[in-house]
Protein backbone atom coordinates (compact mmCIF):
# COMPACT_ATOMS: atom_id res chain seq x y z
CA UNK A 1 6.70 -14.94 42.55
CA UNK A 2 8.87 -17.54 44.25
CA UNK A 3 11.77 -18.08 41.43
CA UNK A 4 13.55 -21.15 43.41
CA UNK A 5 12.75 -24.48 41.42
CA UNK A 6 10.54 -26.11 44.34
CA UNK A 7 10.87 -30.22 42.73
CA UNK A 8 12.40 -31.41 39.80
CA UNK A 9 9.23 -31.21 37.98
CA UNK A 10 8.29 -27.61 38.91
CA UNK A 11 8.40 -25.27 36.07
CA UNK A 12 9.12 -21.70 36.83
CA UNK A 13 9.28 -18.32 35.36
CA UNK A 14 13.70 -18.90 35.60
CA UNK A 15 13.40 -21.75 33.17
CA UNK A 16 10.88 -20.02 30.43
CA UNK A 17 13.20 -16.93 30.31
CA UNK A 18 16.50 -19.53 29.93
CA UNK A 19 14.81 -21.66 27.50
CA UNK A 20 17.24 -21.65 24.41
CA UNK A 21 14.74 -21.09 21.81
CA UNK A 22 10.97 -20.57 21.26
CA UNK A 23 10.13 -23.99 20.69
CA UNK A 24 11.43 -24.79 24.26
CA UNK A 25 9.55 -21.98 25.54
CA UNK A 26 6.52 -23.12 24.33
CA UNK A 27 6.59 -26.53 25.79
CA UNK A 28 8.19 -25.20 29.33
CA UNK A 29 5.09 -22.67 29.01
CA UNK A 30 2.23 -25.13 28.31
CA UNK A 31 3.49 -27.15 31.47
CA UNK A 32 3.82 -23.52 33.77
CA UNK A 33 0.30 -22.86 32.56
CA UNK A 34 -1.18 -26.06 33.41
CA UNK A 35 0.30 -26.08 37.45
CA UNK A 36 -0.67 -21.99 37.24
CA UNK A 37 -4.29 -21.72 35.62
CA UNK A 38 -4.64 -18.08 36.74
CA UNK A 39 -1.51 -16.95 35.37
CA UNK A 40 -2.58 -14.53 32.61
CA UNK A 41 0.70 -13.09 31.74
CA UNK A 42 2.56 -16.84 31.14
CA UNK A 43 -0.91 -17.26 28.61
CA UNK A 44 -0.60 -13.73 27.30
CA UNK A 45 2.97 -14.94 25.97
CA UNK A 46 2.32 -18.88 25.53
CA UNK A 47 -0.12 -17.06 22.85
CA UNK A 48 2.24 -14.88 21.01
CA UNK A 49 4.81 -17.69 20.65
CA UNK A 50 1.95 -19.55 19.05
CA UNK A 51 1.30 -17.08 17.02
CA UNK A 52 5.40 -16.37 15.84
CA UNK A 53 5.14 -20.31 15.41
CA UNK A 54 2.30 -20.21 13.15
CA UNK A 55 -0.14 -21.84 15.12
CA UNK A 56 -2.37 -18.79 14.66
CA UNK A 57 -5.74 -20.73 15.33
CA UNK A 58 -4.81 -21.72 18.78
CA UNK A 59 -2.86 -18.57 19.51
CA UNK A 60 -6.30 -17.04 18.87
CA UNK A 61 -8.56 -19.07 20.79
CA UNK A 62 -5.76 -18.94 23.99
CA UNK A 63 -5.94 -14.96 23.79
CA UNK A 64 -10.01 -14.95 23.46
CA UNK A 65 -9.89 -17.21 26.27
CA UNK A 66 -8.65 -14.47 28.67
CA UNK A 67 -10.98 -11.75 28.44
CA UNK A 68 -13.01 -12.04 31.07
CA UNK A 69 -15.27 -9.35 33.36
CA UNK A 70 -13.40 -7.20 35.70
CA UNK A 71 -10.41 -7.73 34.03
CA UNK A 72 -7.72 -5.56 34.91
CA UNK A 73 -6.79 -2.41 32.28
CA UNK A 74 -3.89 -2.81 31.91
CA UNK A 75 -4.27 -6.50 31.48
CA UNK A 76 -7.08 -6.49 29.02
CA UNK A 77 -5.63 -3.99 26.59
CA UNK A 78 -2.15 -6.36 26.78
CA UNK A 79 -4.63 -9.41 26.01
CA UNK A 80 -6.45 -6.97 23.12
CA UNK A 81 -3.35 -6.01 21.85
CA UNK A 82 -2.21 -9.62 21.42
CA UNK A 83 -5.63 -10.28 19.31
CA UNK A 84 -5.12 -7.67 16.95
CA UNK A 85 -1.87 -8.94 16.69
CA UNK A 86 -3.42 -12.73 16.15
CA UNK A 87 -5.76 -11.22 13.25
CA UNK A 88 -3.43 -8.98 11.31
CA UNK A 89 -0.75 -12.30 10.85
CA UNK A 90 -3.69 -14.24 9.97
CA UNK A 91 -4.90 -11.34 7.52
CA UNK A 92 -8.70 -11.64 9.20
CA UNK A 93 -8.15 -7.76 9.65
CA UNK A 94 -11.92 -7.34 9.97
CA UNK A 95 -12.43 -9.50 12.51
CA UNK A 96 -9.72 -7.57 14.44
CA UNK A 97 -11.88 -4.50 14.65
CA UNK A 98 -14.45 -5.39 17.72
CA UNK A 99 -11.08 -5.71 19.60
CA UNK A 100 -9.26 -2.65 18.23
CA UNK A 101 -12.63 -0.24 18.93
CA UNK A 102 -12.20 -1.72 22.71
CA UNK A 103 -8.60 -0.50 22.86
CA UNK A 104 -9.47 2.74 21.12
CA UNK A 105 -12.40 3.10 23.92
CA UNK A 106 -10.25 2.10 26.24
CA UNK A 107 -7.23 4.66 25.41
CA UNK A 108 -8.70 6.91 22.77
CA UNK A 109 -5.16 8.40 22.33
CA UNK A 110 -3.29 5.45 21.38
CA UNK A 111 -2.91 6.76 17.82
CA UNK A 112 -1.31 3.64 16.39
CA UNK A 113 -4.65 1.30 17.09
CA UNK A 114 -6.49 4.36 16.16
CA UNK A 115 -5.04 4.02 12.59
CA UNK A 116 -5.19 0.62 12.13
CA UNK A 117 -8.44 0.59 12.85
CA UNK A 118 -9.39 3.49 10.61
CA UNK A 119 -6.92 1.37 7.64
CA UNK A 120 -8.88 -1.76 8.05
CA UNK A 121 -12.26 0.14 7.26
CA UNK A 122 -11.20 1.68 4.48
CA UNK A 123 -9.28 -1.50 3.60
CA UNK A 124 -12.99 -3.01 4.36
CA UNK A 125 -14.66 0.14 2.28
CA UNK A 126 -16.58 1.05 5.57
CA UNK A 127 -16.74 4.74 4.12
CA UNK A 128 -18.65 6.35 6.71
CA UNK A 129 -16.40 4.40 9.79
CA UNK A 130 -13.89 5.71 8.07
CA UNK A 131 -14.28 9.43 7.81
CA UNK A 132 -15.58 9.53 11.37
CA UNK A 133 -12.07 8.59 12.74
CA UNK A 134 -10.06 10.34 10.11
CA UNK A 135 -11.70 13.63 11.24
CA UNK A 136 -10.90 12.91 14.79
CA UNK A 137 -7.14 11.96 13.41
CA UNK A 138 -6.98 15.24 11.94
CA UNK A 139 -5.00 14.98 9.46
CA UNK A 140 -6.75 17.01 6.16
CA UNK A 141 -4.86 15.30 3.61
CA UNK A 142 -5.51 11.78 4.42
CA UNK A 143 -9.12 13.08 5.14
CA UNK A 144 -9.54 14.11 1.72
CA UNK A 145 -8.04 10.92 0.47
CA UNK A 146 -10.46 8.98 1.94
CA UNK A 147 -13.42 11.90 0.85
CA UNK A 148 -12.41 10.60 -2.84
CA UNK A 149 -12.37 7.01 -2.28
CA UNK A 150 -15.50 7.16 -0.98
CA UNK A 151 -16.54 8.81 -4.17
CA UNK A 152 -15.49 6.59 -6.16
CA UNK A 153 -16.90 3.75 -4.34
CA UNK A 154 -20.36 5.99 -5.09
CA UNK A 155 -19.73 6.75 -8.56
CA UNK A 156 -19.48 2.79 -9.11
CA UNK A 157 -22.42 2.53 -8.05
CA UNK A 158 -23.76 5.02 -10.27
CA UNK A 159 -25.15 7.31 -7.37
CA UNK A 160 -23.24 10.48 -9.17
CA UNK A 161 -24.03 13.22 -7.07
CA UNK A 162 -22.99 11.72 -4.06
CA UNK A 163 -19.66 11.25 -5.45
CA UNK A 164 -19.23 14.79 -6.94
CA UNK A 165 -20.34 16.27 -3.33
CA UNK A 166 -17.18 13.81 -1.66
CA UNK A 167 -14.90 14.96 -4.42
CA UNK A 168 -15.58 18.47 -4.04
CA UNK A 169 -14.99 17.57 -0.39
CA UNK A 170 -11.74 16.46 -1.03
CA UNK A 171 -10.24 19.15 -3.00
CA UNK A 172 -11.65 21.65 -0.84
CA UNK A 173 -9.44 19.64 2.00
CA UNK A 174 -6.73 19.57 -0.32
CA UNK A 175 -6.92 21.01 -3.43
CA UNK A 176 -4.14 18.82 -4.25
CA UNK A 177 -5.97 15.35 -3.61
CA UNK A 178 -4.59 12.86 -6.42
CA UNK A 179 -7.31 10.59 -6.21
CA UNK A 180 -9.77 13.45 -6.13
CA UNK A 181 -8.54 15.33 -9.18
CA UNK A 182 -7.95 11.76 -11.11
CA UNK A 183 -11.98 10.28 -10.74
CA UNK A 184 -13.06 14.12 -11.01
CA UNK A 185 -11.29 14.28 -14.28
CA UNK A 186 -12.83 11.02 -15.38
CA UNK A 187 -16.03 12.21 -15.10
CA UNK A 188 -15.03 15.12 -17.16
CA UNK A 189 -14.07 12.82 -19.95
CA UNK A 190 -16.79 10.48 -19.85
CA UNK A 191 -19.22 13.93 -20.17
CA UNK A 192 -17.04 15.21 -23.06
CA UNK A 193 -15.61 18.06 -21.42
CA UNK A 194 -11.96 17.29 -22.30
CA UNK A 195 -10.29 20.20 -21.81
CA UNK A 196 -11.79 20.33 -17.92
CA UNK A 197 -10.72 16.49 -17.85
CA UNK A 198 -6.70 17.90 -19.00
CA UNK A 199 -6.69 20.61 -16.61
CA UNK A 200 -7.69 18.65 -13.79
CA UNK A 201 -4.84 15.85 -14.74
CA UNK A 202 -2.34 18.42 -14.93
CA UNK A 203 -2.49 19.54 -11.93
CA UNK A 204 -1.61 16.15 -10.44
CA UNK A 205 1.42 16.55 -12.79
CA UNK A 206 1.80 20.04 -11.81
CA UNK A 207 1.23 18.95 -7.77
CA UNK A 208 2.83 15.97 -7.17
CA UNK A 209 5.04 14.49 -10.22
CA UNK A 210 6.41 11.38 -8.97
CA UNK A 211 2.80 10.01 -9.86
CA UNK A 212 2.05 11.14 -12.90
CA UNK A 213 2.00 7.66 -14.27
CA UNK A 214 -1.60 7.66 -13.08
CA UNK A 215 -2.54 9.64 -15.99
CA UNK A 216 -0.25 9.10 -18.90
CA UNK A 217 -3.09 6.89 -20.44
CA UNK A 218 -5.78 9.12 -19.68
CA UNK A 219 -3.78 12.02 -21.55
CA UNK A 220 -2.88 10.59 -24.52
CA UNK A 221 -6.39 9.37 -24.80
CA UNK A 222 -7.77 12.89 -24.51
CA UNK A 223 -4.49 15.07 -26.52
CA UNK A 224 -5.27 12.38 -29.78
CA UNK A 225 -8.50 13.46 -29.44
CA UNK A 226 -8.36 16.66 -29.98
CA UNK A 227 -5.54 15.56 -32.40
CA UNK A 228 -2.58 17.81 -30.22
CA UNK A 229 -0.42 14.87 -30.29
CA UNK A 230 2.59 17.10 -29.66
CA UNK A 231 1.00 18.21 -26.27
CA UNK A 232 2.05 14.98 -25.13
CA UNK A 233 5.53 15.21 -26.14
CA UNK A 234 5.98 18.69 -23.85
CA UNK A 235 4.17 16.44 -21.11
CA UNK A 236 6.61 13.65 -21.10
CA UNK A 237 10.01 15.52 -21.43
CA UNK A 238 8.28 17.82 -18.32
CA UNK A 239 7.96 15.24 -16.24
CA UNK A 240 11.93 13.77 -17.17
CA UNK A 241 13.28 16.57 -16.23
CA UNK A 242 10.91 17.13 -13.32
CA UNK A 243 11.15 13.41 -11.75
CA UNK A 244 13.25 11.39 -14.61
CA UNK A 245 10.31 9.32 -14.59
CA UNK A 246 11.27 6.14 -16.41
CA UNK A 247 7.56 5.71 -17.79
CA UNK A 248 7.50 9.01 -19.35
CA UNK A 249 10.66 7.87 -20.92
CA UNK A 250 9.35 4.46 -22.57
CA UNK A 251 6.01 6.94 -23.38
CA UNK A 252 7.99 9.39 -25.27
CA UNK A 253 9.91 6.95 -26.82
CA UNK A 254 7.17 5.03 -28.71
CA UNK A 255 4.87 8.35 -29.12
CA UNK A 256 8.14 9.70 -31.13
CA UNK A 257 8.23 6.20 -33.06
CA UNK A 258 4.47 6.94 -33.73
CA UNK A 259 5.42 10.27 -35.21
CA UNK A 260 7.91 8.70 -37.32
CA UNK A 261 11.22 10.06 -35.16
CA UNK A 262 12.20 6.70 -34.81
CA UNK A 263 15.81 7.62 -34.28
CA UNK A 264 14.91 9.73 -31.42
CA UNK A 265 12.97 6.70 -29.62
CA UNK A 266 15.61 4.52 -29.63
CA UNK A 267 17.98 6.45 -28.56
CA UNK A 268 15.51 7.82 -25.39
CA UNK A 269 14.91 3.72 -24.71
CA UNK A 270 18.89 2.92 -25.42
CA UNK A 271 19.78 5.76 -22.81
CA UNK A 272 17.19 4.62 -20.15
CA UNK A 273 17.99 0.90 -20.54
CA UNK A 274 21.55 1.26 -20.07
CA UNK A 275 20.73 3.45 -16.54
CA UNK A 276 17.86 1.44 -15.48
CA UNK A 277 18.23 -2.01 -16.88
CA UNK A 278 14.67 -2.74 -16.02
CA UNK A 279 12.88 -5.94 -18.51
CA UNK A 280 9.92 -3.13 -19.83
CA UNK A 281 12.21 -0.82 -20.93
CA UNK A 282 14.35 -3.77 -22.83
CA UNK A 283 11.11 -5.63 -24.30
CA UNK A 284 10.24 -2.06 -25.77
CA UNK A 285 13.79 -1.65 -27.24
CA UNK A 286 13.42 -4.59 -28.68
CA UNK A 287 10.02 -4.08 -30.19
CA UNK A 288 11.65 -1.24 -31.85
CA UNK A 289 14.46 -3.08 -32.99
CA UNK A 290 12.21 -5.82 -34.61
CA UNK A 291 9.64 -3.08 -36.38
CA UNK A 292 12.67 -2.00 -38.03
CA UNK A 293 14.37 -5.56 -38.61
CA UNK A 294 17.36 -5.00 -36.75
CA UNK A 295 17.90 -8.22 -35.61
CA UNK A 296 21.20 -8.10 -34.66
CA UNK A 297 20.57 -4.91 -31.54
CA UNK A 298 17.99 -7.13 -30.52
CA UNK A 299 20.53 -9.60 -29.75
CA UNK A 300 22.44 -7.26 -28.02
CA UNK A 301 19.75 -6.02 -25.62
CA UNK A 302 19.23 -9.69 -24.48
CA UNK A 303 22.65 -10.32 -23.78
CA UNK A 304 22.28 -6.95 -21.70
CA UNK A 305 19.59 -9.18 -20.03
CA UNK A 306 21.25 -12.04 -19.10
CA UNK A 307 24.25 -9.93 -17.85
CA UNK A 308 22.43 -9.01 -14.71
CA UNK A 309 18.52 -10.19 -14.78
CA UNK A 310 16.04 -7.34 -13.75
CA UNK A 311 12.57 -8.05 -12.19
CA UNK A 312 10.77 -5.01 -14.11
CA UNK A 313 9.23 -1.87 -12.75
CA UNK A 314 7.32 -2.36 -9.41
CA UNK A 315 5.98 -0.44 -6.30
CA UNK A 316 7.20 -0.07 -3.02
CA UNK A 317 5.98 1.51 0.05
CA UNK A 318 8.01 4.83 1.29
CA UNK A 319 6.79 3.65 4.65
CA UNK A 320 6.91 -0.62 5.20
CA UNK A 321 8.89 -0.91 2.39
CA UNK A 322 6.47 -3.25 1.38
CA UNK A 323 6.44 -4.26 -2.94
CA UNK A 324 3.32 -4.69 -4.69
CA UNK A 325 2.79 -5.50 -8.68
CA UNK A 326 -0.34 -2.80 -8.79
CA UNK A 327 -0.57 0.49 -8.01
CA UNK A 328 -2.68 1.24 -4.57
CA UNK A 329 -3.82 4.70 -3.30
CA UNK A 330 -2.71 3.30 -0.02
CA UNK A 331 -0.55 0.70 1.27
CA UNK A 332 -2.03 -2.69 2.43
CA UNK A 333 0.12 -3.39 5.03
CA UNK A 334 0.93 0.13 7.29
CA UNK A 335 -2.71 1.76 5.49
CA UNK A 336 -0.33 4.53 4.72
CA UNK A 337 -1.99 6.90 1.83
CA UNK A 338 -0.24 7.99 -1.12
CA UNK A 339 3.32 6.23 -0.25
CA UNK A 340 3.71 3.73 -2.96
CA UNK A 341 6.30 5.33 -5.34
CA UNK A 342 7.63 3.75 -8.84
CA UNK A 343 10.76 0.85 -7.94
CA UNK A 344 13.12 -0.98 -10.27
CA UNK A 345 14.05 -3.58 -8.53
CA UNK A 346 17.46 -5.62 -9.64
């Protein structure tokens, strides 16, 4: 391409790359486009500064525009790409999967378009989609992840076998599987069989500790009723000194109130607050306080507060780094499975 500005009004490639922001790019690029109609690469990236710019709707329709028959490979997965691109900033991930199927068919070993694909249908609860490209992926622990899901999806629709077949499935991938051993467990429970409910929750204690939060609830629910309430103090201090889970803190803390120790639950809650600082642990302390009537700690822990304002306990992605306010098997924005972990944020 001839570089050399040919009139004053000529626009060429020399001026879009010394534009001095986007903005100017844009317009310099709508002009280019107009005098070069076959251009696909200055649309290509007339698109994508639409879409950085917000204008999602036309950076859409500008990218559809160029797929065309006998397109060029190398050119149509660049325009492809650019789509999914388009969808995923607009969040219309399911309309981004006619054009992320073409790129997989295209280069079946581009793993990244491989997994977003595969994250959008189980985003979308496409189940079977799902399972077919996770056992192409490979990977038996993300596979058996998705094995419970998809049981769970079945057992809320009541079709019970089903589910116990894909949760079997699971923990035969991984014997490990939170999700599996959680919804298996439930069922336990619901049936009655609370001791096969325990065992199964313990092992995701025993397995992987940073989440037993899952089934703290669940637990306490089943140790009350078999009336072992003292199970669930060995439970808690296991997992502090396993993980120094703050939740198994403020859950020891109030079942030791419950049992009357209410010396011993304050002083759990006084120790985490002053480490953590985090607005559950404080709102507990000062429940405590206020059973008792001591007004004037309760005065103290707010001006704690104030000090230095916390935002509470939330979850954040091991891989984005993305936050959410409820717990997710897998993250919503990289479809990574099991890599939300526990996050005070200050």
């Amino acid at each position: 391409m001839n570089l050399r500005r040919r009139s004053r009004d000529t626009i060429t490639y020399t001026d879009i790359l010394l534009a001095r922001n986007e903005e100017e790019a844009e317009i310099l690029l709508r002009k280019y486009v107009n005098s070069n109609p076959t251009d696909i690469a200055a649309y290509i990236r007339l698109g994508d500064i639409l879409r950085r710019r917000n204008l999602i709707e036309e950076a859409i329709r500008i990218h559809k525009s160029l797929i065309k028959p006998r397109l060029e490979t190398k050119i149509k997965i660049r325009v492809l790409q650019s789509l999914v691109d388009d969808f995923f900033t607009a969040r219309k991930f399911r309309e981004s999967i006619p054009y992320l199927k073409e790129i997989v068919n295209i280069a079946p070993r581009n793993d990244l378009y491989l997994n977003m694909l595969v994250g959008i249908y189980e985003q979308a609860e496409m189940w079977e989609e799902a399972l077919v490209i996770r056992r192409k992926i490979g990977d038996r622990k993300k596979l058996a992840c998705v094995r419970a899901l998809y049981g769970k999806f079945l057992l809320d629709k009541d079709q019970e076998r089903e589910a116990v077949q894909n949760f079997n499935k699971a923990l035969k991938l991984d014997p490990s599987c939170i999700p599996a051993l959680l919804y298996m467990g439930d069922m336990k429970y619901k049936e009655s069989d609370i001791d096969s409910a325990i065992e199964l929750w313990q092992d995701i204690i025993k397995n992987s500790p940073e989440f037993a939060f899952l089934i703290f609830d669940r637990l306490e629910n089943a140790y009350f009723e078999k009336k072992s309430y003292h199970d669930m103090v060995d439970i808690y201090e296991s997992c502090i000194q396993i993980s120094g889970s703050i939740e198994a803190h403020r859950r020891l803390a109030e079942l030791y109130y419950k049992l009357g120790e209410k010396e011993k639950a304050i002083d759990i809650l006084s120790k985490i607050f002053e480490r953590s600082r985090d607005e559950l642990t404080a709102y507990q302390l000062i429940e405590t306080y206020k059973r008792d009537g001591d007004y004037q700690s309760i005065v103290e822990v707010i001006e704690e507060i104030l000090k230095g304002r916390a935002e509470g306990s939330m979850y954040e992605c091991s891989k984005c780094n993305s936050e959410f306010n409820e717990f997710h098997f897998r993250c919503d924005r990289c479809f990574e499975w099991l890599t939300l972990k526990e996050k005070i944020r200050k």
